[in-house]
Protein backbone atom coordinates (compact mmCIF):
# COMPACT_ATOMS: atom_id res chain seq x y z
CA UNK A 1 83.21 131.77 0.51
CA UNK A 2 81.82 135.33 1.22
CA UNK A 3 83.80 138.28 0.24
CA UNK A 4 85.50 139.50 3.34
CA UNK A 5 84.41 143.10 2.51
CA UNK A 6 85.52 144.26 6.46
CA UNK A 7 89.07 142.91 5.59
CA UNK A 8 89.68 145.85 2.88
CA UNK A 9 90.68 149.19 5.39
CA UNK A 10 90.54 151.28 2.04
CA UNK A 11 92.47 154.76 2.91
CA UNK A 12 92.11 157.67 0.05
CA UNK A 13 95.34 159.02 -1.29
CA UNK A 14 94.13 161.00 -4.33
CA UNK A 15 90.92 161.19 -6.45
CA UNK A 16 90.88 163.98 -9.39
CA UNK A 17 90.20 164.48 -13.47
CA UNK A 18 92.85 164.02 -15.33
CA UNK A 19 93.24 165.84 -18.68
CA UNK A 20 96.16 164.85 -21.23
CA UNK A 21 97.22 165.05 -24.53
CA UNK A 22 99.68 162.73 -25.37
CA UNK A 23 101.29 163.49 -22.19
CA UNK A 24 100.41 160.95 -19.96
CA UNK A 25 103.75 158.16 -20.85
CA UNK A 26 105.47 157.08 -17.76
CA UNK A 27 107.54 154.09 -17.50
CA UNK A 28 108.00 151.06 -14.76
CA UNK A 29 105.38 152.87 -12.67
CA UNK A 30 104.85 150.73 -9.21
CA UNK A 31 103.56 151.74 -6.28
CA UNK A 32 102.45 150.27 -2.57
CA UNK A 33 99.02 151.36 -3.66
CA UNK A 34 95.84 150.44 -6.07
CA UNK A 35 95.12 152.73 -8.71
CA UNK A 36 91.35 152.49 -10.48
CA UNK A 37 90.92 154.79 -13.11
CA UNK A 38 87.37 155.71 -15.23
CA UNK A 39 87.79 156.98 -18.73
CA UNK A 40 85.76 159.67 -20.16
CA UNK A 41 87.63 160.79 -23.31
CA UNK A 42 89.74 159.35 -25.59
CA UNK A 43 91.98 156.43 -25.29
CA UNK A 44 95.40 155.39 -23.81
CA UNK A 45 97.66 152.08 -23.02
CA UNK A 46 98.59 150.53 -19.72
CA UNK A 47 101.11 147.89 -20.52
CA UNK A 48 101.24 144.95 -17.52
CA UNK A 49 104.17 142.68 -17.66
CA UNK A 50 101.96 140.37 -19.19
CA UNK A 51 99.58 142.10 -21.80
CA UNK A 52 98.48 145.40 -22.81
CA UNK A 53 94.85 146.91 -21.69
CA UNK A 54 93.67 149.97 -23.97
CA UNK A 55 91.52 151.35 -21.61
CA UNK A 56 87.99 153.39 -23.65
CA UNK A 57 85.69 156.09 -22.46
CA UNK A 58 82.63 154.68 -20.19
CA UNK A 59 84.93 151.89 -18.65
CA UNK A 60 86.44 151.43 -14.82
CA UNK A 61 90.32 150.27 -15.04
CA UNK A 62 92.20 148.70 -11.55
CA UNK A 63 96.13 148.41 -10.99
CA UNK A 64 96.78 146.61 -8.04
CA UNK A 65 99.36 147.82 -5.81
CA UNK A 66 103.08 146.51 -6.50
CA UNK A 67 102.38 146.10 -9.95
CA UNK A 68 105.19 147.33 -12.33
CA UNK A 69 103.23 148.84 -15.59
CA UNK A 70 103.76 151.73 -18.18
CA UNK A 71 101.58 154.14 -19.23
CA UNK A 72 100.94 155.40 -23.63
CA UNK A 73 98.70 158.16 -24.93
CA UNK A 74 99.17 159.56 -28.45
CA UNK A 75 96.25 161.91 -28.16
CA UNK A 76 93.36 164.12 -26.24
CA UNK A 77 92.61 161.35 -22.75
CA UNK A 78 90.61 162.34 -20.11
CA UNK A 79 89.74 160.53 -17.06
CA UNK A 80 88.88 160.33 -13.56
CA UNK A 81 91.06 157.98 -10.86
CA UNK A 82 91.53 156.92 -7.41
CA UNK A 83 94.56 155.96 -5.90
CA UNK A 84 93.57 154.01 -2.58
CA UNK A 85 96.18 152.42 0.61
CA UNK A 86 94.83 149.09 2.49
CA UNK A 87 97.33 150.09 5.27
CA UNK A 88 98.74 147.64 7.69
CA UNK A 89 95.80 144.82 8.21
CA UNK A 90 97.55 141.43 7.96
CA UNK A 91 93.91 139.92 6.26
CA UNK A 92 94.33 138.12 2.92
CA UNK A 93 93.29 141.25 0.72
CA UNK A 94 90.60 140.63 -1.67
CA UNK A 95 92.69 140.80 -5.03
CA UNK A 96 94.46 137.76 -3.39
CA UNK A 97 91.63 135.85 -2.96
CA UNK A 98 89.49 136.63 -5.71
CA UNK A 99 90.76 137.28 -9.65
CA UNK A 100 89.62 140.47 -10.67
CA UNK A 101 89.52 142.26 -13.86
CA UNK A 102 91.23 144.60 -14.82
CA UNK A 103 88.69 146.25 -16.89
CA UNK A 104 84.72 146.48 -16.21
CA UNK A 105 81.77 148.67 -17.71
CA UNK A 106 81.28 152.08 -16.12
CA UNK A 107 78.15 153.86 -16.11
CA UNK A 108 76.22 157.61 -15.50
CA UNK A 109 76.29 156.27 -11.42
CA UNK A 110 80.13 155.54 -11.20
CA UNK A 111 80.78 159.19 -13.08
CA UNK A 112 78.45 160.27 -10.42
CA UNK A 113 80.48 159.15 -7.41
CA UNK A 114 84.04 160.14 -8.96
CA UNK A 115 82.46 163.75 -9.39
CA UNK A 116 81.38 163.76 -5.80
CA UNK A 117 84.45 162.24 -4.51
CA UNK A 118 86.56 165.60 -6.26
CA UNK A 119 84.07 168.25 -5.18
CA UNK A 120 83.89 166.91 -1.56
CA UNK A 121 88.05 166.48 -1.51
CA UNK A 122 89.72 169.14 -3.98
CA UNK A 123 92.69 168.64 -1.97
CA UNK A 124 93.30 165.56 -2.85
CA UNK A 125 94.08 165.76 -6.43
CA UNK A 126 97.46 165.06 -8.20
CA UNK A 127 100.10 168.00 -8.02
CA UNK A 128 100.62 166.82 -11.72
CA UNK A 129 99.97 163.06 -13.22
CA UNK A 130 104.38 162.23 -13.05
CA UNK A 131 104.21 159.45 -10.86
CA UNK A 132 107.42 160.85 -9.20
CA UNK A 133 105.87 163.99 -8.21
CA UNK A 134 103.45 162.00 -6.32
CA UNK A 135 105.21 158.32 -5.22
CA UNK A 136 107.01 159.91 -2.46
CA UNK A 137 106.54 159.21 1.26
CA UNK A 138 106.44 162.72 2.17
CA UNK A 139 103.16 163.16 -0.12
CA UNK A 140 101.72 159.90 1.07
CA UNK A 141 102.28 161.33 4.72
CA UNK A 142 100.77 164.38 3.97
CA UNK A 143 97.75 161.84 2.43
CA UNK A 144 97.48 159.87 5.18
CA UNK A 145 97.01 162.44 7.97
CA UNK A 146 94.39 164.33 5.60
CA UNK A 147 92.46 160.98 6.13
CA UNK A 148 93.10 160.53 9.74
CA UNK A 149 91.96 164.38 10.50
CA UNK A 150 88.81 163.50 8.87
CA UNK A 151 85.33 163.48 11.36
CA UNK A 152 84.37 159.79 11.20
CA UNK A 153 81.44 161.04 8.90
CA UNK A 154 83.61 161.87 6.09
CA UNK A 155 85.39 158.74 6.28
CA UNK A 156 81.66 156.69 6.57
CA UNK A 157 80.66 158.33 3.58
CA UNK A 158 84.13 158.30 1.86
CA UNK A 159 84.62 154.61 1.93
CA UNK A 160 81.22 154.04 0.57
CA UNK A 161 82.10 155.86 -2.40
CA UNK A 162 85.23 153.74 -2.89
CA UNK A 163 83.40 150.35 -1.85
CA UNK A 164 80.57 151.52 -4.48
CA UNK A 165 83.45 151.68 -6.78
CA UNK A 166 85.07 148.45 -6.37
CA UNK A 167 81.68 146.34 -6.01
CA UNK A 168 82.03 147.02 -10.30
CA UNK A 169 85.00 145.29 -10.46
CA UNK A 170 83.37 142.23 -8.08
CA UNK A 171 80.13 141.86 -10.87
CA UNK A 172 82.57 139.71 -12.35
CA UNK A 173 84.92 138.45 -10.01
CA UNK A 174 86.00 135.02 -9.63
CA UNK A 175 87.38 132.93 -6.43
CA UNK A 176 90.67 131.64 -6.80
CA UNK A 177 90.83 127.71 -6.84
CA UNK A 178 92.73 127.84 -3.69
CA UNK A 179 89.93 129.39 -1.52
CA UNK A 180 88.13 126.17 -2.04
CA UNK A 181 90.92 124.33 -0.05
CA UNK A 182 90.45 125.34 3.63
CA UNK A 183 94.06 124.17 4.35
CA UNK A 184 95.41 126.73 1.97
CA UNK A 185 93.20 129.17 3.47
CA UNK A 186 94.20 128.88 6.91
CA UNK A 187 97.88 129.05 5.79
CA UNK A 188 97.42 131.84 4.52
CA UNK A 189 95.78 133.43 6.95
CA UNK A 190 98.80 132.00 9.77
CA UNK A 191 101.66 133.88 6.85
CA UNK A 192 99.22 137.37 6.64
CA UNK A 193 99.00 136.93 10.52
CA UNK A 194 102.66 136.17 11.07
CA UNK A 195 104.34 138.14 8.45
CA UNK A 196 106.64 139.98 11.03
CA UNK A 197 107.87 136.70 12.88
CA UNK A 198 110.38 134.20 11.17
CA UNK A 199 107.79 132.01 9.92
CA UNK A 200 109.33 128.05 10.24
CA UNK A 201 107.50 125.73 6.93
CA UNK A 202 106.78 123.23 9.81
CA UNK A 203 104.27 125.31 11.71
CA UNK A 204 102.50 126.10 8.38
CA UNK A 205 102.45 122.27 8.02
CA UNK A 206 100.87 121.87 11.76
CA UNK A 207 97.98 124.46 11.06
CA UNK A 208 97.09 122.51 7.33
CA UNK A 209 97.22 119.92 9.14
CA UNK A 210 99.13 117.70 6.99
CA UNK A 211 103.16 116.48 6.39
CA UNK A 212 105.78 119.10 5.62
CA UNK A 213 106.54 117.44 2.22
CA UNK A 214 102.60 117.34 1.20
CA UNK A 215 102.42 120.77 2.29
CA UNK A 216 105.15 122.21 -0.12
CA UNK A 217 103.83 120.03 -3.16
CA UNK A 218 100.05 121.30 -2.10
CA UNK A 219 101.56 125.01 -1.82
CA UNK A 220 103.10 124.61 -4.98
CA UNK A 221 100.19 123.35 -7.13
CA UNK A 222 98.13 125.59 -6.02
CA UNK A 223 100.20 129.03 -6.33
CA UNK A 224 103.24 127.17 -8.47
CA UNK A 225 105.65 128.73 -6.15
CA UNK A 226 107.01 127.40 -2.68
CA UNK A 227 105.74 127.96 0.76
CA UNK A 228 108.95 130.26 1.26
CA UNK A 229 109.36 131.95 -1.75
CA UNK A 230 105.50 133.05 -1.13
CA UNK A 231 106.49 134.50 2.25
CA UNK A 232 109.46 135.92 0.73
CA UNK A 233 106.94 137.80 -1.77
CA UNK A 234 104.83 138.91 1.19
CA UNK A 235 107.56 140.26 3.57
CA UNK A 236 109.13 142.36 0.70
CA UNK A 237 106.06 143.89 -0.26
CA UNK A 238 105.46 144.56 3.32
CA UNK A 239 108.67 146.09 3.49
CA UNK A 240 107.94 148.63 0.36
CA UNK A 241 105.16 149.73 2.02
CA UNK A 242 107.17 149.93 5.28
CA UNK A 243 109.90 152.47 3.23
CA UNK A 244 107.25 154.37 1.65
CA UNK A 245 105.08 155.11 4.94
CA UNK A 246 107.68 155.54 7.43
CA UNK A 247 110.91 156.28 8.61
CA UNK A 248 112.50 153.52 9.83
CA UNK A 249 115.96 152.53 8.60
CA UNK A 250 116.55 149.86 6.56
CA UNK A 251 117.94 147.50 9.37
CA UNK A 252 114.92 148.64 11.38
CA UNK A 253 112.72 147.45 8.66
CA UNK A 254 114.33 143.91 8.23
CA UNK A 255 114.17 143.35 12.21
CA UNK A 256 110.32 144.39 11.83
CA UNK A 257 109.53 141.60 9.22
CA UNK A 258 111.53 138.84 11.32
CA UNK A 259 114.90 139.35 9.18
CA UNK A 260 117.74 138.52 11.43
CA UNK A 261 120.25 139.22 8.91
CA UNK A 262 120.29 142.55 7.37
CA UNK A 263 122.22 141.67 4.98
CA UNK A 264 120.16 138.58 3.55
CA UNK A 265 117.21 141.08 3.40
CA UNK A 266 118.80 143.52 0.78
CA UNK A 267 119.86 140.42 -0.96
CA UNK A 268 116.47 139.35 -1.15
CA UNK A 269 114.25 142.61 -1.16
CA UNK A 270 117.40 143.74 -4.87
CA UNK A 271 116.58 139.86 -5.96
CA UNK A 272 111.84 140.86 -6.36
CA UNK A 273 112.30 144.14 -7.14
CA UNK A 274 115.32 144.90 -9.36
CA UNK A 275 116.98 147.92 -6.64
CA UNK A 276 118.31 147.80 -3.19
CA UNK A 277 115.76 149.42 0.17
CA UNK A 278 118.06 152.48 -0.24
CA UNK A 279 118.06 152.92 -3.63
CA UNK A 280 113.96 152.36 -3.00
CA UNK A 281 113.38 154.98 -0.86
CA UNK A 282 115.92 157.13 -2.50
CA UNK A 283 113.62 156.91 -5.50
CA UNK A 284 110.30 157.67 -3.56
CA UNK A 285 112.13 160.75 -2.03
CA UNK A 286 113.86 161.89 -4.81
C-alpha cells in the first residue's frame, strides 16, 4: 500500500531551540498535536504510558498527538522541535496506518533543516517550554492564522521541511497488519469520512461487505477493540481538537460529531480522557 503522503495537511505551530537545565519536567502533557523533537546536547526522559524513551544527542524523537506523556531532565539538554496540526482532513492519518518509531537517527541534513526552519520563522518559537503557556487555544489561534497569512511559497517550502523531517521516521516504518485487509481499510475510511454523522455498525458491515457479527469479531482481532468503542475513540479526539481550535460550546460540539445527547457525550468524552469538555478547555485556557 503506498504511503498516502497527500493525506497528511501538516500545519506549523512552533519550531525553536530549546535550552534546559534540569528544567524541562512537565507532567501528563497531551495535546491535539505531534511533537518531533532532535537532540543536540545532553539527555532527558519522555515517559509514554507504556515505556520510557531517553532520547540522546544526534537522534529525531515523535509524540503523536493525544498522547498523555511526561517529560525528566536532571541536567544541561538542548534540542530543537516541531510541534505540527493535521487540521480537519477526515483521511486515515499516517501514524494510524503505519507503526512508527518513536526514535530514529538524525544527521548534519536534519540539523540543517531545523536551523532553517527557526531563522526563516523566529516567530514561531515557544514563549517558554511549560506546556501550559503554550496548549491554549488562544496561542494555537494566533498559530494558525500565522500559517494561513503565509504567501503559498512559504507554505511550499515550509511543508517540505516538515515532510523532509518525517520521511526519517518512515526509513523504518512498518504497515499495520490491518492495511493488508481491504475490508478494514474501507471501514475505516467510511468512520474517518463519517465521523460527524451517527455512524450505525450495520452500514460499516454493508461497505466490508460482510455480516454484522463477522464484522465486530474481524474489527476486534484486528484493533482488539469494537467497531464502536473505535468510533467512540475517534469522535472524542475529534472533539479535543474541536475545544482547542474553536469556540463552539460544548453542546455545539457534541451536535457536530453526531451526539444527540449532550449529556451521553460528557459521559463519554470524562470516561477517554479522565476530565469533563469544560474542565478541558478550562485547562487549555487557563
Amino acid at each position: 500500500m503506498q504511503i498516502p503522503i497527500e493525506s497528511m495537511n501538516l500545519m506549523l505551530l512552533n519550531v525553536g531551540l530549546a535550552q534546559h537545565n534540569a528544567d524541562w519536567n512537565w507532567q501528563n502533557v497531551s495535546s491535539p498535536f505531534m511533537r518531533i523533537y532532535y537532540v543536540t546536547q545532553g539527555e532527558a526522559q519522555v515517559h509514554l504510558r507504556d515505556r520510557s524513551v531517553t532520547l540522546r544527542p544526534r537522534h529525531l524523537y515523535i509524540i503523536p498527538a493525544y498522547t498523555s506523556h511526561s517529560y525528566e531532565c536532571h541536567g544541561v539538554f538542548q534540542h530543537y522541535y516541531f510541534h505540527a496540526y493535521e487540521g480537519f482532513k477526515n483521511e486515515i492519518n499516517l501514524q494510524e496506518m503505519y507503526e512508527l518509531p518513536n526514535e530514529v537517527d538524525g544527521d548534519d541534513n536534519v540539523e540543517a533543516l531545523f536551523q532553517h526552519l527557526c531563522r526563516r520563522h523566529p516567530d514561531a518559537r515557544l514563549p517558554e517550554s511549560n506546556p501550559k503557556s503554550y496548549d491554549t487555544s488562544a496561542q494555537t489561534s494566533d498559530y494558525v492564522a500565522r500559517y494561513r497569512d503565509m504567501e503559498l511559497w512559504e507554505k511550499m517550502e515550509l511543508r517540505g521541511a516538515m515532510l523532509i523531517i518525517m520521511s526519517y521516521f518512515f526509513r523504518r516504518v512498518r504497515p499495520r497488519i490491518w492495511t493488508r485487509d481491504q475490508r478494514m481499510k474501507r471501514v475505516l475510511e467510511h468512520i474517518h469520512a463519517h465521523i460527524s454523522d451517527s455512524i450505525d455498525v450495520g452500514a460499516l458491515a454493508d461497505v466490508s461487505n460482510v455480516t454484522k457479527p463477522y464484522l465486530i469479531r474481524l474489527f476486534k482481532r484486528e484493533f482488539g477493540i469494537s467497531p464502536v468503542q473505535y468510533m467512540n475513540h475517534k469522535k472524542i479526539e475529534r472533539a479535543q481538537l474541536l475545544l482547542f481550535t474553536t469556540d463552539k460550546t460544548v453542546k455545539e460540539v457534541a451536535y457536530t460529531l453526531g451526539f444527540s445527547d449532550n449529556n451521553y457525550f460528557i459521559r463519554l468524552f470524562r470516561k477517554l480522557t479522565g476530565t469533563t469538555p469544560q474542565e478541558y478547555r478550562r485547562r487549555l485556557r487557563a
